[in-house]
Protein backbone atom coordinates (compact mmCIF):
# COMPACT_ATOMS: atom_id res chain seq x y z
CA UNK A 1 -43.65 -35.91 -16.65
CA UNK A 2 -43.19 -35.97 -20.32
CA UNK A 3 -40.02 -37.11 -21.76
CA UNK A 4 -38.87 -35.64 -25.63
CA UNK A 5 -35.72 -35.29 -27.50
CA UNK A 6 -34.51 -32.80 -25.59
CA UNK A 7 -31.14 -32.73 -23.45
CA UNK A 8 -33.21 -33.72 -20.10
CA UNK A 9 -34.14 -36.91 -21.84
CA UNK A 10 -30.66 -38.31 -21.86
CA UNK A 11 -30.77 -38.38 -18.14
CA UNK A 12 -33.86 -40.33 -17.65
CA UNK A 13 -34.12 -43.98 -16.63
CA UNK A 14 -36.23 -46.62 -17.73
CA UNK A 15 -36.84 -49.85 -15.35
CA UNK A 16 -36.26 -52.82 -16.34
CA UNK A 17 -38.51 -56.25 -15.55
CA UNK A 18 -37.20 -59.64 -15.01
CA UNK A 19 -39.42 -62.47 -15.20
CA UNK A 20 -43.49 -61.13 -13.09
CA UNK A 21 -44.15 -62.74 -10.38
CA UNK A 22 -40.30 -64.11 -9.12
CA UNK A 23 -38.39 -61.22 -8.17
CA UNK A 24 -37.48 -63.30 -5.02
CA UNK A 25 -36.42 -66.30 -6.91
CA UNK A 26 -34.10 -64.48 -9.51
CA UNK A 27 -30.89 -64.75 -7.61
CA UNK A 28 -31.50 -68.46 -8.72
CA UNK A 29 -32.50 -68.26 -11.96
CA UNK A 30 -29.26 -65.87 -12.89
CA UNK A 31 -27.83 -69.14 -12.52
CA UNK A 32 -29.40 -70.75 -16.06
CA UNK A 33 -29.34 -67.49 -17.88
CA UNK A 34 -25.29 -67.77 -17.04
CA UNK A 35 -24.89 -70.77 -18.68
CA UNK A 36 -26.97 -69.68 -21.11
CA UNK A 37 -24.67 -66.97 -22.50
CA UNK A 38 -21.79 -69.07 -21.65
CA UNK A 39 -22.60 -71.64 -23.47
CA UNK A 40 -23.49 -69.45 -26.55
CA UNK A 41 -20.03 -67.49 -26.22
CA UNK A 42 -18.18 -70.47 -26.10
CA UNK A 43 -20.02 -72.50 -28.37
CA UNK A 44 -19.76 -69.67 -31.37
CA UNK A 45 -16.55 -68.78 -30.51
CA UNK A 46 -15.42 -72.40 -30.91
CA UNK A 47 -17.69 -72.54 -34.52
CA UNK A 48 -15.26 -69.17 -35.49
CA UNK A 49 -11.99 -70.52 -34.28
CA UNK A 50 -12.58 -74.30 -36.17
CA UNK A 51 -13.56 -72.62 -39.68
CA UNK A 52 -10.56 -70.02 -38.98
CA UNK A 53 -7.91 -72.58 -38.38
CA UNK A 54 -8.90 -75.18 -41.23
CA UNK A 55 -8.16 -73.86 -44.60
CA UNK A 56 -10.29 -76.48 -46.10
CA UNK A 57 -13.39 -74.49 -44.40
CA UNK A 58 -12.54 -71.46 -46.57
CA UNK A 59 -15.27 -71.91 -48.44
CA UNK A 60 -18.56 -69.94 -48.89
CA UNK A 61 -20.93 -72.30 -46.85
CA UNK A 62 -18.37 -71.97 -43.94
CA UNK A 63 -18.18 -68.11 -44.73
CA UNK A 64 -21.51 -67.76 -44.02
CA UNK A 65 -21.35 -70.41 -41.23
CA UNK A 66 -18.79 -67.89 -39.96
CA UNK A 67 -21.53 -65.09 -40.14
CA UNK A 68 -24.40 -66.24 -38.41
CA UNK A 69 -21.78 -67.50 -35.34
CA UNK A 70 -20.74 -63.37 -35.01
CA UNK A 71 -24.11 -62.87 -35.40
CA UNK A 72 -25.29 -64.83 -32.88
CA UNK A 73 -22.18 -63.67 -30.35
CA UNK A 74 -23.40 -59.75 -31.29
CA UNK A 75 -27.24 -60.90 -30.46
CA UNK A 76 -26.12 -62.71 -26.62
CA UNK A 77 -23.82 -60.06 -26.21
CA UNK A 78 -26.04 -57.12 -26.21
CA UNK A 79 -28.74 -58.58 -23.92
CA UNK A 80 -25.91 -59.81 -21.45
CA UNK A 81 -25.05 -57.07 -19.61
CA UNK A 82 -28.94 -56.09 -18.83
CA UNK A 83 -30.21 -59.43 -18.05
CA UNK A 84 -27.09 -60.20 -16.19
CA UNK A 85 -27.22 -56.76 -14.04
CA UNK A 86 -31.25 -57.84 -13.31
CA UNK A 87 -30.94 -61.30 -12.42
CA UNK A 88 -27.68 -61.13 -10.35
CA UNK A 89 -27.85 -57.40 -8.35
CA UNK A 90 -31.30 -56.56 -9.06
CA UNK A 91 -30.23 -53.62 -10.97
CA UNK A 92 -33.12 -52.53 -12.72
CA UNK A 93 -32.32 -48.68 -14.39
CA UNK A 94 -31.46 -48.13 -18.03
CA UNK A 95 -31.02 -45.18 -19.18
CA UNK A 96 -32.57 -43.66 -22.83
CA UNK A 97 -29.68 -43.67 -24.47
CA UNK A 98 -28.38 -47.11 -23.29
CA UNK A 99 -31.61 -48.33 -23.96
CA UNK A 100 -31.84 -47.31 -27.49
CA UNK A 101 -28.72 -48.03 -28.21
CA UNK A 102 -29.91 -51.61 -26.99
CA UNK A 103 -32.59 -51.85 -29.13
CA UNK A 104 -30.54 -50.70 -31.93
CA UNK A 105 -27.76 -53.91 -31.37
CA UNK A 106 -30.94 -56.64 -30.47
CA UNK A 107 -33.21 -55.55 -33.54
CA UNK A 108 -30.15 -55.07 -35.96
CA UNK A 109 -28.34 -58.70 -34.54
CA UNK A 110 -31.95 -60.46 -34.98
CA UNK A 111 -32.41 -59.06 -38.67
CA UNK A 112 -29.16 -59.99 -39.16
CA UNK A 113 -29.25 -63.32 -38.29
CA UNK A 114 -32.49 -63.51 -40.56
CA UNK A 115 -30.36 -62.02 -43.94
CA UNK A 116 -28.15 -64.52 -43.14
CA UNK A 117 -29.97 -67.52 -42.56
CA UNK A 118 -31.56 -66.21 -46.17
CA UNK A 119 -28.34 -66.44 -47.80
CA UNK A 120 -27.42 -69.97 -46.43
CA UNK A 121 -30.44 -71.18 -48.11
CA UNK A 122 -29.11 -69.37 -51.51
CA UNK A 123 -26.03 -71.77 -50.74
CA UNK A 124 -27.85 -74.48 -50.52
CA UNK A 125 -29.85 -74.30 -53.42
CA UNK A 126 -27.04 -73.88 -55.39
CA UNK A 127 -24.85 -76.72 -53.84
CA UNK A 128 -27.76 -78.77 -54.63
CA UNK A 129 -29.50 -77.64 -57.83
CA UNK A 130 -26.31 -76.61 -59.68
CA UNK A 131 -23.48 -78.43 -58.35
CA UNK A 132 -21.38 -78.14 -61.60
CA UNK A 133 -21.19 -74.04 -61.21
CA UNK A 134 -21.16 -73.81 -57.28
CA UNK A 135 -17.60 -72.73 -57.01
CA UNK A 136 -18.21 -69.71 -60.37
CA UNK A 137 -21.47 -68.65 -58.37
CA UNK A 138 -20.54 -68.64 -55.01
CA UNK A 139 -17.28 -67.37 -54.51
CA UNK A 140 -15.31 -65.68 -51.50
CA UNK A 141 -15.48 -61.89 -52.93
CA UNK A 142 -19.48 -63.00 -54.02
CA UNK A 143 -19.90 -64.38 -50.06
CA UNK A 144 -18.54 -60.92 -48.85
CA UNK A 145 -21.35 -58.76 -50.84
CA UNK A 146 -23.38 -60.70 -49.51
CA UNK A 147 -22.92 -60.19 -45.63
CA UNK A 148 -22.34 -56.42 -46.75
CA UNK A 149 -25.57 -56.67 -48.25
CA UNK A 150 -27.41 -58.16 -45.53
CA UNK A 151 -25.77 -55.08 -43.29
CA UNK A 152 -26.86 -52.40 -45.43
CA UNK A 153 -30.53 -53.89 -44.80
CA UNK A 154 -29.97 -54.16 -41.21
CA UNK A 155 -28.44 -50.69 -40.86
CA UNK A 156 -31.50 -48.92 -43.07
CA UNK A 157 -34.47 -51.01 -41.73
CA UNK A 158 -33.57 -50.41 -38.01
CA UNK A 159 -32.43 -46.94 -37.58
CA UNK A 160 -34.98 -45.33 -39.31
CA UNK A 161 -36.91 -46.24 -36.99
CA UNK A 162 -35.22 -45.79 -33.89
CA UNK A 163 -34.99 -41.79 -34.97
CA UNK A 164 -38.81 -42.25 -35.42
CA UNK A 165 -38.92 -43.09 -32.20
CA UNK A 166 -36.58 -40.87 -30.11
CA UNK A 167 -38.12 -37.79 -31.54
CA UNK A 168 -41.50 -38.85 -29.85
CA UNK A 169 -42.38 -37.78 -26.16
CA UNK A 170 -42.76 -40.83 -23.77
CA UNK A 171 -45.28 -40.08 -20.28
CA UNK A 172 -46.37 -43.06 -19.71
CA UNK A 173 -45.10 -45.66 -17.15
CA UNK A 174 -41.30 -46.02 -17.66
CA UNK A 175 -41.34 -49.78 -16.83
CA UNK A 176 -40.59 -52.05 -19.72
CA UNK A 177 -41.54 -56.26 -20.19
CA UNK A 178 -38.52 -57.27 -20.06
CA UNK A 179 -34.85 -57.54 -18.89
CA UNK A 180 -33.39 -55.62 -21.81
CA UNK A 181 -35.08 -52.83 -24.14
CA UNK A 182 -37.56 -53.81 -27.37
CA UNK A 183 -38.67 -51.47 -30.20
CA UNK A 184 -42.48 -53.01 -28.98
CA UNK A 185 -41.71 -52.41 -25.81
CA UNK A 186 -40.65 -48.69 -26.32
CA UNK A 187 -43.60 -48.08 -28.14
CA UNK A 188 -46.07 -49.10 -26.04
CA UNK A 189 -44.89 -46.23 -23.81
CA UNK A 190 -45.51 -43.03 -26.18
CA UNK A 191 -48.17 -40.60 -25.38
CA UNK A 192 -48.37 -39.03 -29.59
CA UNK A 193 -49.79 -40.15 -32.60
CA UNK A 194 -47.51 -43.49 -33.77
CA UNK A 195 -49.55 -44.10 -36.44
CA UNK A 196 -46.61 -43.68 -38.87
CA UNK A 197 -44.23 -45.46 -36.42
CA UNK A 198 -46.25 -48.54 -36.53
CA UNK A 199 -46.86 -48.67 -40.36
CA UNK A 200 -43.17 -48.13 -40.80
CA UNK A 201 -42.59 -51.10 -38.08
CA UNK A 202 -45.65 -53.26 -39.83
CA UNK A 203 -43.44 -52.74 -43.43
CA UNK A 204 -40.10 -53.95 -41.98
CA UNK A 205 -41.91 -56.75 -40.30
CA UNK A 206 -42.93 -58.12 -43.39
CA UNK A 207 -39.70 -57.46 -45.21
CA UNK A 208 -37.96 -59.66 -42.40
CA UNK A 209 -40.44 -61.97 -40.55
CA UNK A 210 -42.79 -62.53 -43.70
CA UNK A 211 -40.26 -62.35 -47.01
CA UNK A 212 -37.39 -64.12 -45.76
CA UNK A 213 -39.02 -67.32 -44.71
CA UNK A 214 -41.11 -67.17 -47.67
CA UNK A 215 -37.59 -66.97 -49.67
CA UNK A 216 -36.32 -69.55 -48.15
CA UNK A 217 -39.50 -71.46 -48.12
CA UNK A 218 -39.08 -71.18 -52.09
CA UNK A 219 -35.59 -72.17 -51.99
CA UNK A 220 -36.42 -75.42 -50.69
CA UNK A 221 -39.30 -76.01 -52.94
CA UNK A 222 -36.99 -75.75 -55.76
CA UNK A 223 -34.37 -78.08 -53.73
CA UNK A 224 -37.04 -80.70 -52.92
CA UNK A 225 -38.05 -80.93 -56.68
CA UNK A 226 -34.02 -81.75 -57.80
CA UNK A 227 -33.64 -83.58 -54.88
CA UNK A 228 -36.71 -86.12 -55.99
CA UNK A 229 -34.82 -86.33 -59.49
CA UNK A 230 -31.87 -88.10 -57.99
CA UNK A 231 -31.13 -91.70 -59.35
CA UNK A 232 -30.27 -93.14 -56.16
CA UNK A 233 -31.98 -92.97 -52.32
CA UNK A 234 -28.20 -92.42 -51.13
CA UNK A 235 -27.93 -89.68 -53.33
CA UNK A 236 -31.44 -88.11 -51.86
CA UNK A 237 -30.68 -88.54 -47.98
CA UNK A 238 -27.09 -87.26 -48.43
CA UNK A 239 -28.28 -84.15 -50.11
CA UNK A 240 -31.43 -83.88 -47.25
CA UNK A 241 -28.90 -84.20 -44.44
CA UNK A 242 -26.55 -81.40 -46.08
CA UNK A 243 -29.39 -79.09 -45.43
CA UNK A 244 -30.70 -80.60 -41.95
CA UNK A 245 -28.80 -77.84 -39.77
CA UNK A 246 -29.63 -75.24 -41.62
CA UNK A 247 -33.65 -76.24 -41.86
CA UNK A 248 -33.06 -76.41 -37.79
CA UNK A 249 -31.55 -73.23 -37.36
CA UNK A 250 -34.39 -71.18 -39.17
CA UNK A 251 -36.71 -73.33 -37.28
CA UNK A 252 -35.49 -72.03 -34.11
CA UNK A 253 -35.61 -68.02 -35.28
CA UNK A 254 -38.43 -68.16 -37.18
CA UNK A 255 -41.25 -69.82 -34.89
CA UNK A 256 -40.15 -67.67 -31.89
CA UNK A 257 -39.59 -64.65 -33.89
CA UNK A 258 -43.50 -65.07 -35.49
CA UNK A 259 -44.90 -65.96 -32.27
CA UNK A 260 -43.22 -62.94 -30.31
CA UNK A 261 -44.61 -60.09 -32.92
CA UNK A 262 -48.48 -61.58 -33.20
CA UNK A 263 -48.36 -61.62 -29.17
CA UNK A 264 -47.00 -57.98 -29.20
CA UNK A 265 -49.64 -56.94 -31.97
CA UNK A 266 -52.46 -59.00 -31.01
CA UNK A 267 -51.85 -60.32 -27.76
CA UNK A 268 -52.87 -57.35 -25.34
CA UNK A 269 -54.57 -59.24 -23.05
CA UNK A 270 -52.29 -61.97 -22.66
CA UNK A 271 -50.12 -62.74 -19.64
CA UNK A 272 -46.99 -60.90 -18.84
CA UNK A 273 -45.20 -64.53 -18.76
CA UNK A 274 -45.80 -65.13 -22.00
CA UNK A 275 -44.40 -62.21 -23.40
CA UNK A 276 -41.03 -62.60 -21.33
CA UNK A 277 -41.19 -66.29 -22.05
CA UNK A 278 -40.93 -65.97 -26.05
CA UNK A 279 -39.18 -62.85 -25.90
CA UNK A 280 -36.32 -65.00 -24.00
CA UNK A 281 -36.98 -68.07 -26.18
CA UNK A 282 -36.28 -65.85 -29.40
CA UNK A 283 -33.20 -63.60 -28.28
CA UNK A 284 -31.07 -66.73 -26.60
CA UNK A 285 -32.22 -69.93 -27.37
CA UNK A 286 -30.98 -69.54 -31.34
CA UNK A 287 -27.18 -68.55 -30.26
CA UNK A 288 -27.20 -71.35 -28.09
CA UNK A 289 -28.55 -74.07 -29.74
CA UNK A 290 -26.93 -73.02 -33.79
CA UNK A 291 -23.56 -74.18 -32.48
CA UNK A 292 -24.40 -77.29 -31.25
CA UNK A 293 -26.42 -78.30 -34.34
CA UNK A 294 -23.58 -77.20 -36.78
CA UNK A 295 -21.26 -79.41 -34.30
CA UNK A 296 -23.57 -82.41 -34.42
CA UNK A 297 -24.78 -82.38 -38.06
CA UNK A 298 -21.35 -80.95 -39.74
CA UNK A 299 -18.74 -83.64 -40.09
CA UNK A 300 -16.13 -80.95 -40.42
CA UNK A 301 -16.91 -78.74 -38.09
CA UNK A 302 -17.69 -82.05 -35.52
CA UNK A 303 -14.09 -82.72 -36.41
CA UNK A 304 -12.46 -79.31 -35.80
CA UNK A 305 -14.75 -79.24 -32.66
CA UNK A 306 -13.04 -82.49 -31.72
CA UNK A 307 -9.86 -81.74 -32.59
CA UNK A 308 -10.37 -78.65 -29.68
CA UNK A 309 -11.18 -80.30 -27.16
CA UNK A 310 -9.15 -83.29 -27.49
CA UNK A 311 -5.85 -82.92 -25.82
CA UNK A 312 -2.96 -83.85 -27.84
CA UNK A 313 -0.01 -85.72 -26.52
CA UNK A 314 2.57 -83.80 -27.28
CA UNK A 315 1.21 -81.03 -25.43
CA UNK A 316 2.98 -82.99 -22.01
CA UNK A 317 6.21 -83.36 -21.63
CA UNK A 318 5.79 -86.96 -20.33
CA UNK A 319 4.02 -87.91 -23.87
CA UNK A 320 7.39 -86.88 -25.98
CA UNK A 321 9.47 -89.64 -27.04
CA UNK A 322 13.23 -89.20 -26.18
């Protein structure tokens, strides 16, 4: 049966897949993917209350530290409720407009997290090669056109598409990769001419995937070359280590986010598991893992971290002096 943009197609369901080949075991693996998306909510939650409660983290760097931890809450939190529903009741049915509006939240959180990660290398280039005019250049009201910015591009590079896409008929099999819904995934399932579709996909691919690293590539060209300028080796590894997390975090996007779209454009004959695998790797491994860098490798926000979890005396009657 074909499926269009007409009122019928609100009512159909798509199925979703967990991970081919364990259906039997996924009962037990809900168990990881929970503390997966604990871990992330309370991790970035923690990142947003430390930089809101310290006034000396009103700064630009922690502004934008502050951005890529909602980011990466909007990104767990909109994969959650699928994976959660598969893995724990086996409850496989999406239906087109949950699903699209699921693709809409994944691919706009990803490209997000992407402008963002862009910007933080702005920061750092500036911090580093012009120290003396950091605070004229980046300043609060500058920081805040610049995460409007970044979701203007999100907003315009992912809903064209997704209109693209709902006005096509789908008659294929109904039963996606993957334990929440992907614009490739989608796709895959049209039975018209996409031609269009996939050039307009191709063209935001390279505007995210391909120009931003090759931004930030450039960024930290130019920072290597001041770096190597510095008098001292003190000077060098201090200024290295200020951009350590940061170098980690697009790390972690980039090389799952690269790998994911060559094995969804090229990789047509490759197993199901690897698909799932990176598509996993590159939705909730970032979230997790970009608190607990900026914890380890941030003295401040180790501090505020600290100064969490560590209970303080007064907080017990029996600790109060009389």
């Amino acid at each position: 049966m074909w499926l269009s943009n007409s009122s019928s197609s609100s009512s159909h369901m798509f199925i979703l897949t967990g991970i081919p080949g364990l259906d039997a075991a996924h009962i037990w693996l809900s168990v990881p993917f929970t503390c997966i998306y604990t871990a992330s909510l309370v991790g970035n939650c923690m990142i947003l209350f430390v930089i809101r409660s310290d006034s000396s983290l009103h700064e630009p760097m922690y502004q934008l530290l502050s951005m890529l931890a909602m980011t990466d809450l909007g990104l767990s939190l909109s994969t959650a409720p699928t994976v959660m529903r598969v893995f724990w009741a086996n409850c496989r049915e999406i239906s087109f407009d949950a699903c699209f509006a699921q693709v809409y939240f994944v691919h706009s959180f990803s490209f997000m997290e992407s402008s963002v990660l862009l910007a933080m290398a702005f920061d750092r280039y500036v911090a580093i090669c012009y120290p003396l005019r950091y605070t004229s250049i980046l300043t609060s009201a500058r920081t805040a056109k610049i995460g409007l910015a970044a979701l203007c591009r999100c907003l315009f590079g992912v809903l064209p598409s997704l209109f693209l896409l709902r006005r096509l008929p789908f008659c294929r099999s109904h039963v996606l990769s993957h334990a929440y819904c992907l614009h490739q995934d989608l796709i895959k399932l049209v039975c018209a001419d996409i031609t269009f579709n996939s050039m307009y996909g191709l063209a935001v691919a390279i505007l995210i995937v391909v120009l931003d690293p090759l931004l930030i590539l450039l960024s930290y060209i130019r920072i290597c070359k001041t770096i190597v300028r510095f008098p001292s080796r003190r000077e060098r590894l201090k200024a290295l280590n200020s951009c350590l997390s940061h170098v980690l975090a697009v790390l972690i996007l980039y090389i799952p986010m690269v790998g994911l779209s060559m094995v969804h454009r090229f990789g047509k004959n490759a197993s199901p598991l690897i698909h799932v695998f990176l598509a996993n790797i590159y939705l909730l491994v970032p979230p997790v893992l970009n608190p607990i860098i900026y914890s380890i490798k941030n003295k401040q926000i180790r501090r505020g971290v600290l100064k969490v979890l560590t209970p303080r005396k007064s907080f017990f009657p029996w600790h109060r002096s009389t």
